[in-house]
Protein backbone atom coordinates (compact mmCIF):
# COMPACT_ATOMS: atom_id res chain seq x y z
CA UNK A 1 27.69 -10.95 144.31
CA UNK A 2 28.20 -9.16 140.81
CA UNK A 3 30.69 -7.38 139.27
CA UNK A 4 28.86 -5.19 136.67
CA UNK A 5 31.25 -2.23 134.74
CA UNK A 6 33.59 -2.06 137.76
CA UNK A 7 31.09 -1.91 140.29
CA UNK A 8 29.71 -5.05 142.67
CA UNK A 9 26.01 -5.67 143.11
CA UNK A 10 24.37 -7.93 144.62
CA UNK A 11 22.81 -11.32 143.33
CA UNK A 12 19.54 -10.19 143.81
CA UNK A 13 19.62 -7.83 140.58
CA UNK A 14 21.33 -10.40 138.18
CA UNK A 15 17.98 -10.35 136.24
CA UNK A 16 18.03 -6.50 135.89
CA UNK A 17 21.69 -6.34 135.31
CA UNK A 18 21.75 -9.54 132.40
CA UNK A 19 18.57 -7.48 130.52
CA UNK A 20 21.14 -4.40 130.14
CA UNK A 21 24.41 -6.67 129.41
CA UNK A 22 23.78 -7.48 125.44
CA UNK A 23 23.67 -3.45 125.00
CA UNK A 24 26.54 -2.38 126.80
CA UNK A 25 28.61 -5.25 125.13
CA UNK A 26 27.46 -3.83 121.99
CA UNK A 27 28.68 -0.19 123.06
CA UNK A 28 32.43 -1.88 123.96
CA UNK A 29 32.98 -3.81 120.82
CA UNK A 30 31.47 -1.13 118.77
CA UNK A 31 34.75 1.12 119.96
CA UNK A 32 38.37 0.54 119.21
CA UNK A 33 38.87 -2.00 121.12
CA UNK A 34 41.16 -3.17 123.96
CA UNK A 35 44.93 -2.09 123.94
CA UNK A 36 46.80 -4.81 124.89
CA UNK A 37 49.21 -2.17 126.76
CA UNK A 38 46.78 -1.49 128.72
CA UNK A 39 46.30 -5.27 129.52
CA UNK A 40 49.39 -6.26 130.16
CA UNK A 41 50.12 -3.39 132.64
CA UNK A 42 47.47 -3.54 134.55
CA UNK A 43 48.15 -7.89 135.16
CA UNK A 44 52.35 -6.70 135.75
CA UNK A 45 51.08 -3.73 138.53
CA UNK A 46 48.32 -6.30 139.76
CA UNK A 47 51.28 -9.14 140.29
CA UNK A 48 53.54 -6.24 141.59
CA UNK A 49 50.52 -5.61 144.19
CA UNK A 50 49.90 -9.50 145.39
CA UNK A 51 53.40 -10.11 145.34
CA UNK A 52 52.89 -13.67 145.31
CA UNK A 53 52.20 -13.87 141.68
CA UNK A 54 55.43 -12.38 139.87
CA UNK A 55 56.19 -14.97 137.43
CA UNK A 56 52.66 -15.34 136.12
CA UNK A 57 52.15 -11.91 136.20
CA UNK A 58 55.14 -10.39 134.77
CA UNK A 59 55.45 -8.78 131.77
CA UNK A 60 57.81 -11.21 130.58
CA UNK A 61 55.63 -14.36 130.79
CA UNK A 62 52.40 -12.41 129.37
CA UNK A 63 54.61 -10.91 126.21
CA UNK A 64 56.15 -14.36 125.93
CA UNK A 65 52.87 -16.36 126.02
CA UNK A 66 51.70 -13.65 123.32
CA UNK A 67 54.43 -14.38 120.94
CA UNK A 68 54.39 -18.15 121.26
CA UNK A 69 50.88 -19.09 121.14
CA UNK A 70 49.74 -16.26 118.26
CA UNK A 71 52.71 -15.68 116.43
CA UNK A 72 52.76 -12.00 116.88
CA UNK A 73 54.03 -9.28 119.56
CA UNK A 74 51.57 -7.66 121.76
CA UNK A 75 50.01 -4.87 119.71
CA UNK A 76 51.39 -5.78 116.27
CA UNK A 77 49.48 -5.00 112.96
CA UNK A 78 48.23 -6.91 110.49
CA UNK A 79 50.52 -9.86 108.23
CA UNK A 80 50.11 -9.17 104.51
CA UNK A 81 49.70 -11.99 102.25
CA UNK A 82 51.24 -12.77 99.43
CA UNK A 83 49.70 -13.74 95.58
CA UNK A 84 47.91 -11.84 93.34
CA UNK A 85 45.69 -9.90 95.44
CA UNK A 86 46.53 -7.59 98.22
CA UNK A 87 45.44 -8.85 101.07
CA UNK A 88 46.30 -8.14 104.95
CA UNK A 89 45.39 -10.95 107.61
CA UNK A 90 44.32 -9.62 110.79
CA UNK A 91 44.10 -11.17 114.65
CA UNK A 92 41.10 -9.90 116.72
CA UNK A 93 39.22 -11.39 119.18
CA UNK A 94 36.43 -14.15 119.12
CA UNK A 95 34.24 -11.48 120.92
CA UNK A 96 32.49 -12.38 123.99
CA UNK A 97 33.81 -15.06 125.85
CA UNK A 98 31.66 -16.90 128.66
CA UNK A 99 33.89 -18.48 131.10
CA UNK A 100 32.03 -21.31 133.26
CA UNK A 101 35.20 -22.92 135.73
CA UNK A 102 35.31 -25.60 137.99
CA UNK A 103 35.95 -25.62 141.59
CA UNK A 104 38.98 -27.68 142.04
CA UNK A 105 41.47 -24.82 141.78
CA UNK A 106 40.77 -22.05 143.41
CA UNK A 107 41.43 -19.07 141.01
CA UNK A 108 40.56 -20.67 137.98
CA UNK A 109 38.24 -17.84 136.65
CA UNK A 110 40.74 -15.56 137.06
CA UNK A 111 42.93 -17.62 135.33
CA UNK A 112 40.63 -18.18 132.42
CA UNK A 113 39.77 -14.25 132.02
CA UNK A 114 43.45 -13.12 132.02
CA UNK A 115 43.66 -15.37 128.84
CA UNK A 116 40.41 -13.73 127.19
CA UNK A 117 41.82 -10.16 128.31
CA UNK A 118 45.31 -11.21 125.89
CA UNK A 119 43.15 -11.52 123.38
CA UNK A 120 41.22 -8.50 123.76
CA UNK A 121 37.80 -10.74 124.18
CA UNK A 122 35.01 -9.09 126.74
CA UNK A 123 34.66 -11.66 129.35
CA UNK A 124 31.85 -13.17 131.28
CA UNK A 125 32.52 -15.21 134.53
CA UNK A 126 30.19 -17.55 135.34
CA UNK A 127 31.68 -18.44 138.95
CA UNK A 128 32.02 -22.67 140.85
CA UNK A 129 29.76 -22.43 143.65
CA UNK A 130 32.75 -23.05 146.05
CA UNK A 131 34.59 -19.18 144.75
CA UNK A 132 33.40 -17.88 148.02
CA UNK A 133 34.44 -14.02 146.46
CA UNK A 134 38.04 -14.86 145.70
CA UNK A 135 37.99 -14.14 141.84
CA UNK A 136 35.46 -11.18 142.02
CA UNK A 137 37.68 -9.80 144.56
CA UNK A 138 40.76 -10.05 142.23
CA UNK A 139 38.93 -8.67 139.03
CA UNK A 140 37.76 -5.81 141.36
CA UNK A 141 40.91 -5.02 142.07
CA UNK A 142 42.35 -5.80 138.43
CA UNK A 143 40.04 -2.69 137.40
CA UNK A 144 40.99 -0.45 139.84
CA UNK A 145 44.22 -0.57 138.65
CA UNK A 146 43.30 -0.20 135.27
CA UNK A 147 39.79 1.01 134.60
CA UNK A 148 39.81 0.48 130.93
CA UNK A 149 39.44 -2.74 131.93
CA UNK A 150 35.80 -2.24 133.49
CA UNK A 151 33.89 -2.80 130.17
CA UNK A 152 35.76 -6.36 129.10
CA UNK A 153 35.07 -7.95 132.84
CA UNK A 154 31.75 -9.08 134.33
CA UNK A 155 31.02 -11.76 136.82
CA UNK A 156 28.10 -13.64 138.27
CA UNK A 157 27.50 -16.34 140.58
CA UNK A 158 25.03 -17.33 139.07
CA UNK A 159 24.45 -21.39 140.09
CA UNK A 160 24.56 -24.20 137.36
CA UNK A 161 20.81 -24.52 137.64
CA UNK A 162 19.61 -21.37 136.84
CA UNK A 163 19.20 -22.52 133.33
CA UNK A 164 17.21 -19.14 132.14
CA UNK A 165 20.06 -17.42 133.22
CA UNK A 166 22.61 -19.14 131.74
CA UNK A 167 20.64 -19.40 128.49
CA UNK A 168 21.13 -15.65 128.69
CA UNK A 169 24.85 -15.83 128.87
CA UNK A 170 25.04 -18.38 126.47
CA UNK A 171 23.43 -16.40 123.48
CA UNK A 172 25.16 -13.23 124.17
CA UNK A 173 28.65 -15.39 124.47
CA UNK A 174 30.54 -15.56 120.37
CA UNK A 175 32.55 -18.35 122.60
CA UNK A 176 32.06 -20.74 125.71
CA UNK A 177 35.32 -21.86 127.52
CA UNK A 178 34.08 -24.13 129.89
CA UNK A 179 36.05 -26.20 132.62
CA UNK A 180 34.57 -29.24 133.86
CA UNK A 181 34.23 -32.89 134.21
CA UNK A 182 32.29 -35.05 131.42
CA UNK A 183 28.99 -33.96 132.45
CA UNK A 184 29.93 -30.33 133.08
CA UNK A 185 31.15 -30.53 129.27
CA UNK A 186 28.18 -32.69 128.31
CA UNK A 187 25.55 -30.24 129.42
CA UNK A 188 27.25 -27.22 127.88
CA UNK A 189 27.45 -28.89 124.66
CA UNK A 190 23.70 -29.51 124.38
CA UNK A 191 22.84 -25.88 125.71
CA UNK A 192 24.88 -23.49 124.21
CA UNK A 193 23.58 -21.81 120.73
CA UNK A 194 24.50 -23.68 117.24
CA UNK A 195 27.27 -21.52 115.88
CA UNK A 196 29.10 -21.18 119.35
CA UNK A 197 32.18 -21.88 119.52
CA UNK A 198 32.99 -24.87 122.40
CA UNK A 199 36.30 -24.67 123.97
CA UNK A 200 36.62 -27.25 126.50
CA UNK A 201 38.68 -28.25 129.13
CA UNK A 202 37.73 -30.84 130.53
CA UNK A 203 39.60 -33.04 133.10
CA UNK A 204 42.57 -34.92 132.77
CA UNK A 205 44.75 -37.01 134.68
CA UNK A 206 48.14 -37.49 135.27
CA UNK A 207 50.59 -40.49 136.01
CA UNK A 208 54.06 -41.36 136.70
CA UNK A 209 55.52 -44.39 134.60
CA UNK A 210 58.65 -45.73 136.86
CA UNK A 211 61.23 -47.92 134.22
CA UNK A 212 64.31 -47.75 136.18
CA UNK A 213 66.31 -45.10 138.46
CA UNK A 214 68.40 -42.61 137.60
CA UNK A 215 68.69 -41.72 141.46
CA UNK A 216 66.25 -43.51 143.30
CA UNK A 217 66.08 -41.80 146.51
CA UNK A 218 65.88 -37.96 145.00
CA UNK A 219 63.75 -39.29 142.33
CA UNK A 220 61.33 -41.42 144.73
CA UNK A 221 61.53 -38.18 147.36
CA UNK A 222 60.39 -36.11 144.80
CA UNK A 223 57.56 -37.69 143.28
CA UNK A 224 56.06 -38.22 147.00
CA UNK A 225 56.49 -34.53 147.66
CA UNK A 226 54.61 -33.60 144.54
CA UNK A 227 51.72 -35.87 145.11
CA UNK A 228 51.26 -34.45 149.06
CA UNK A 229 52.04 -31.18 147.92
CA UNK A 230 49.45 -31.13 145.07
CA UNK A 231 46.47 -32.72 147.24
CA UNK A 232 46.34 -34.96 143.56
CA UNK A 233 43.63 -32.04 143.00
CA UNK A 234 45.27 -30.42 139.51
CA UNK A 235 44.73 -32.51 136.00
CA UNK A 236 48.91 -32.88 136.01
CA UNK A 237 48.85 -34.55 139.20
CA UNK A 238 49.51 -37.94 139.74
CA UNK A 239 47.02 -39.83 140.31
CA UNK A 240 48.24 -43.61 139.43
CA UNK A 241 51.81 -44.80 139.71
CA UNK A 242 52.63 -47.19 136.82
CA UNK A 243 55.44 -49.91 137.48
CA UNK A 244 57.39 -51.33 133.86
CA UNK A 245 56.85 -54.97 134.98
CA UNK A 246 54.19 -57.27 134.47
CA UNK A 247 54.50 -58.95 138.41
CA UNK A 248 51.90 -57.96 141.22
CA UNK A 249 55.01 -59.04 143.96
CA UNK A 250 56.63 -56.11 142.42
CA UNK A 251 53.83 -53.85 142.94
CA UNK A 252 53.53 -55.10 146.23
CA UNK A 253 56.97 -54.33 147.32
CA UNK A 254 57.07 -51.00 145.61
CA UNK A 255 54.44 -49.83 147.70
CA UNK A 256 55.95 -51.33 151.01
CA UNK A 257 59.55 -49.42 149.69
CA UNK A 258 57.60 -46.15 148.57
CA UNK A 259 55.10 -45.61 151.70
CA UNK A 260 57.71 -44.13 153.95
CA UNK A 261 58.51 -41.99 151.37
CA UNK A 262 54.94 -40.80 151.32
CA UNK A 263 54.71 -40.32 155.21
CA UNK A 264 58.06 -38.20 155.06
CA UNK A 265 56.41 -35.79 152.48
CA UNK A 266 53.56 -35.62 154.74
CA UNK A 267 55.31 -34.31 157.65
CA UNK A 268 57.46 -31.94 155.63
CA UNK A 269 54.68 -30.77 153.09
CA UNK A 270 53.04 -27.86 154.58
CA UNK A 271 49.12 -29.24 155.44
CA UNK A 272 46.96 -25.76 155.77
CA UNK A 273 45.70 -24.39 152.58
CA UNK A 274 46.06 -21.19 154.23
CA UNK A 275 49.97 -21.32 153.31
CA UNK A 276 49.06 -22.66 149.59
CA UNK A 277 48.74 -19.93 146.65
CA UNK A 278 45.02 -19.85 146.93
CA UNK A 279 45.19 -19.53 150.55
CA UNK A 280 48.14 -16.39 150.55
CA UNK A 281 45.04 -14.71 147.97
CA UNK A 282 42.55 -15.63 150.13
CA UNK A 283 44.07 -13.96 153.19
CA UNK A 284 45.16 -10.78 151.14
CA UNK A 285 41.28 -9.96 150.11
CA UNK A 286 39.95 -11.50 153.49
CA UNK A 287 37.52 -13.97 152.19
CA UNK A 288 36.60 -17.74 153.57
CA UNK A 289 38.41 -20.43 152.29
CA UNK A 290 37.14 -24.24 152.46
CA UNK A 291 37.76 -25.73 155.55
CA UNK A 292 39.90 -28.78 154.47
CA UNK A 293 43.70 -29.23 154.96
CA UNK A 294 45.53 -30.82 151.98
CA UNK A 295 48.04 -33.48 153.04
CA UNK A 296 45.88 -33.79 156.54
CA UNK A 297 45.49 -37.73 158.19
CA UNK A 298 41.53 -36.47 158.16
CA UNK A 299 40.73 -35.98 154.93
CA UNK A 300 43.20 -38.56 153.39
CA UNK A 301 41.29 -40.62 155.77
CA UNK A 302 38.06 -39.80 154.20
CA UNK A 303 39.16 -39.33 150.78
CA UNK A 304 40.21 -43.10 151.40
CA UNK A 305 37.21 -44.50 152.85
CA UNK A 306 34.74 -42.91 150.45
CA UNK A 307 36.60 -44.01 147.76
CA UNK A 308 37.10 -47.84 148.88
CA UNK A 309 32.68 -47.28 149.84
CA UNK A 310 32.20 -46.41 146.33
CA UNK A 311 34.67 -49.37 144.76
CA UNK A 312 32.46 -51.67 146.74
CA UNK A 313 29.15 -50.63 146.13
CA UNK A 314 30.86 -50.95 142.28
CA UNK A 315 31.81 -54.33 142.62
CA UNK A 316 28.06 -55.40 143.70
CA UNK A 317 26.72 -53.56 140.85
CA UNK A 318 29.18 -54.50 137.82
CA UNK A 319 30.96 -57.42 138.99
CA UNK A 320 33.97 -55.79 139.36
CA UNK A 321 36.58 -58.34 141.07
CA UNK A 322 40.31 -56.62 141.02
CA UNK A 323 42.49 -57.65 143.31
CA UNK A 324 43.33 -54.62 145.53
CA UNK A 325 45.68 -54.47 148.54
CA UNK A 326 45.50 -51.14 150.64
CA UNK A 327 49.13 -49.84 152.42
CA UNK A 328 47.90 -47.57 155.04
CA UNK A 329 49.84 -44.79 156.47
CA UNK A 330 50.27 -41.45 157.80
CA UNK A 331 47.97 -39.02 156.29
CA UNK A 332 48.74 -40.84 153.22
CA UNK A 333 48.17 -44.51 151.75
CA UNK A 334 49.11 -46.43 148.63
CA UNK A 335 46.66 -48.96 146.93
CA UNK A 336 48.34 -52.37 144.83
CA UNK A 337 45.67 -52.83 141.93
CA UNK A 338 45.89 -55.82 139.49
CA UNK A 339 44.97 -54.14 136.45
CA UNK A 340 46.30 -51.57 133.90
CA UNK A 341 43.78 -49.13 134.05
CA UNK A 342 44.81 -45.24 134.22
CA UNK A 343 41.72 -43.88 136.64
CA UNK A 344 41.18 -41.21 139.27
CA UNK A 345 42.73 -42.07 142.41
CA UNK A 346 40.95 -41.21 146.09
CA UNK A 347 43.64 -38.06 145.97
CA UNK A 348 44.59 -36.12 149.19
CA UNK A 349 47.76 -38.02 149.47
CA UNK A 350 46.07 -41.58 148.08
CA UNK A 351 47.71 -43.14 145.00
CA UNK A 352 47.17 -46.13 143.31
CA UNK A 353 50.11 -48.35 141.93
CA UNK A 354 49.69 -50.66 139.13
CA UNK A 355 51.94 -52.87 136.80
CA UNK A 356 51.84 -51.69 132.84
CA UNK A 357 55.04 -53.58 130.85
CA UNK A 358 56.46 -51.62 128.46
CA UNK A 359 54.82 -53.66 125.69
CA UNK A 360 51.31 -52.60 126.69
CA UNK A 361 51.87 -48.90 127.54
CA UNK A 362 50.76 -47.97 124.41
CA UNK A 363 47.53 -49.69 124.34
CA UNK A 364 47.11 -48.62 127.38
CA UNK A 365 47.43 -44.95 126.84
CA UNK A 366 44.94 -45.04 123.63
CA UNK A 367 42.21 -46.60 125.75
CA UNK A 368 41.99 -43.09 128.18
CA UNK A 369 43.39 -40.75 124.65
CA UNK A 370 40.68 -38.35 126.16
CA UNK A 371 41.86 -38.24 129.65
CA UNK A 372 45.30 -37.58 129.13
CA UNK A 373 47.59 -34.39 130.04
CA UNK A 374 50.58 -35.07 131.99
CA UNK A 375 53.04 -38.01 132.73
CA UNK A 376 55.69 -38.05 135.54
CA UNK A 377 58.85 -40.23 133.74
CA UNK A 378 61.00 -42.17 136.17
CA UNK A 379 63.87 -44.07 134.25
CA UNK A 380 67.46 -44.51 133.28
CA UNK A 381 68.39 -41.75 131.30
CA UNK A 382 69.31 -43.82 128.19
CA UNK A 383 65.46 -45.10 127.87
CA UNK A 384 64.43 -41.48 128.57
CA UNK A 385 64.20 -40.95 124.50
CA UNK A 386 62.38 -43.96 123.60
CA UNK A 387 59.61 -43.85 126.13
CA UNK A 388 59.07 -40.48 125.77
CA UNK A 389 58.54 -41.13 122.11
CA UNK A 390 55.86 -43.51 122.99
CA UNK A 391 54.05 -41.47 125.40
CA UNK A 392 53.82 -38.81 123.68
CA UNK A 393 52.41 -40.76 120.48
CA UNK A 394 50.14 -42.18 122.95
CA UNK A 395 48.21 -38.86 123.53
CA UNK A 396 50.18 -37.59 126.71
CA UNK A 397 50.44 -33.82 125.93
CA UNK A 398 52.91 -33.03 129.02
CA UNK A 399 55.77 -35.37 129.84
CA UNK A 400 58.21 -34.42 132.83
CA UNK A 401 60.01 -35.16 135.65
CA UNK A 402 58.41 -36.89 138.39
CA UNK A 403 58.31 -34.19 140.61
CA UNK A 404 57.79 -31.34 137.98
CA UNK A 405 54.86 -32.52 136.71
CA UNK A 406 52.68 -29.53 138.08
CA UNK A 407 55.28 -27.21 137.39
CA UNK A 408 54.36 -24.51 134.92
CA UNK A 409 57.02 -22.84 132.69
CA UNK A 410 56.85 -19.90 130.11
CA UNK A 411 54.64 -20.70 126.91
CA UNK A 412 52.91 -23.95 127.95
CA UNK A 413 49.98 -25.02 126.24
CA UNK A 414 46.61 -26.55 127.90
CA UNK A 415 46.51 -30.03 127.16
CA UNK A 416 48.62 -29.95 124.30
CA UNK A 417 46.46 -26.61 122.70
CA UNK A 418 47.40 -22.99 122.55
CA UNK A 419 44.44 -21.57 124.59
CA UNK A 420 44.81 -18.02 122.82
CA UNK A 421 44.54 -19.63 119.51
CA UNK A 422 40.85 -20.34 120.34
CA UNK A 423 39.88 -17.29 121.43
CA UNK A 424 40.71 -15.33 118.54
CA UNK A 425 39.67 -15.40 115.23
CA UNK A 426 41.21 -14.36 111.80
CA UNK A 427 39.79 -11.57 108.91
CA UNK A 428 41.26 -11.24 106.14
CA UNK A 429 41.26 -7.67 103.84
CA UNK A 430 41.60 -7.30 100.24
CA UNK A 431 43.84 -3.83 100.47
């Protein structure tokens, strides 16, 4: 389906409905533009609505993610300059933003147009072939709250491999924010129009790096939770558990110490995406979601086995011969590797543990630079300083708790950016 000027149509006219897009984008940012008012309160009465996105939502966290990543409250004028001429800088928007999301978090191109809506940007969804009507069904109901919103917000699900159709979107977009692994990024990059602007997101992984307890229990009980909880599906989950010591018996017994941890988060961790976020939105507009339950002894199962299938057929083809000892368990298992490498783990409640010494963090963290986001930090409190210090001038953009390290808060950036910053640009006026 389509979502054309505040009205759905269906797939079968995305050819007719593309050939009259470039005009009526014209007709929108010929006018006065978006009032962010009129943004803002239609996202706080949307929240209000769902009632299971209030933080998000609120006026608060939109005014406050204004302010911190532009430098300016919502609606303020123009900054003057200062030196001989009069000059006054001001903040609009790129333009046209086409969105093209993934499809491991359900949402996402909501997500991703609420940020080109702060900015005042018309915004076209290009929707993950797994949406199944969620997003469409929440910008539908975004614009019936606020109908001045009906000319910034268009979606298609149009597949990846309609290539004449997303050449379309492509030359009519001033900006492509696209969400995606390497080749996602990759084929974007050689598509789009010279003079786009890229912003990427790509994926990014995240790892805990244990030195040391504070309180081992809470903080071994908490990093279990957050790894069931999460499925391992988000870039800030963890997907590798990094030990400070340079001994595989160490490894070895951490994951004999930290599997009933795992199995306990299991049981307690709801397992039906139907009671996740995506899965309360779901329900509230009525629409499919995937059949797979995150935490579930199935699909860690297969997670698991197609994983270990595909390090096999890997270890024919490249020679690969790490040492790797599997630890089994309830819905959940832990793999022992013998080398320092920070890499995707099977996920769905499989992690791999590693040893990394101190002394070769570092090196290790510049090898993946372009894969990092967030790191879970597990230590005494008086190291806390000095390995944070080298994390972050390793690359890591996020560094938390162990089991905070999905947690969002007020002003965040996206892999240590200021999304908003992209999506505008700056004119200056000689007065």
């Amino acid at each position: 389906m389509i979502l054309f000027q505040g009205r759905v149509y269906d797939s079968m006219l995305q050819g007719e409905l593309l050939g009259q897009l470039e005009t009526r984008i014209n007709d929108t940012r010929r006018g006065p533009g978006l009032d962010p008012e009129k943004v803002i309160g239609g996202l706080v009465r949307l929240g209000e609505e769902l009632g299971c996105l209030p933080q998000f939502l609120s006026r608060e966290w939109l005014e406050h993610k204004i302010e911190t990543e532009l430098g300016v409250t919502a609606g303020e004028g123009p900054k003057r300059g200062t030196g001989p001429q009069t000059m006054k800088t001001h903040i609009l928007p790129l333009g046209t933003l086409l969105h093209i999301t993934a499809g491991n978090m359900e949402g996402l191109p909501v997500f991703s147009a609420v940020e080109g809506l702060l900015t005042g940007n018309v915004n076209l969804l290009k929707l993950p072939g797994n949406d199944s009507g969620l997003s469409l069904n929440i910008m539908l109901r975004l614009i019936r709250l606020e109908p001045a919103l009906s000319d910034y917000i268009y979606v298609f699900d149009t597949p990846s491999g309609d290539l004449p159709a997303m050449r379309k979107m492509e030359e009519m977009a001033d900006g492509i924010v696209v969400w995606g692994g390497d080749s996602a990024v990759a084929a974007v990059r050689q598509s789009a129009p010279p003079g786009t602007r890229l912003i990427e997101w790509g994926h990014k992984l995240g790892f805990a790096y244990i030195s040391g307890y504070g309180c081992k229990d809470k903080e071994l009980s908490a990093l279990a939770e957050h790894i069931v909880s999460t499925g391992q599906l988000l870039c800030s989950s963890c997907q590798t558990i990094f030990l400070d010591t340079e001994r595989m018996d160490e490894v070895n017994g951490f994951c004999q110490e930290f599997l009933p941890y795992m199995e306990r988060a299991v049981r307690s961790c709801p397992g039906d995406v139907s009671r996740s976020l995506p899965g309360i939105l779901r329900r509230e507009f009525q629409v499919p979601h995937m059949e797979a339950r995150r935490g579930s002894v199935n699909l860690a199962e297969a997670a698991l086995a197609l994983w270990r299938y595909n390090d096999r057929l890997e270890g024919m083809v490249y020679g690969k011969k790490e040492m790797r000892r599997l630890y089994p368990g309830e819905g959940c298992s832990l793999t022992a590797c013998d080398d320092h490498e920070l890499e995707l783990s099977p996920m769905f409640g499989n992690c791999l543990v590693k040893r990394l010494p101190e002394g070769q963090l570092f090196g290790c963290l510049r090898c993946h630079k372009r894969y990092l986001q967030t790191a879970g930090l597990i230590c005494e409190e008086d190291r806390r300083p000095g390995l944070t210090r080298i994390l972050a001038s390793g690359g890591v953009a996020r560094i938390t708790r162990a089991g905070t390290m999905s947690s969002p808060f007020a002003g965040e950036s996206h892999d240590g950016e200021y999304a908003l910053r992209r999506y505008v640009r700056y004119v200056s006026q000689e007065m």
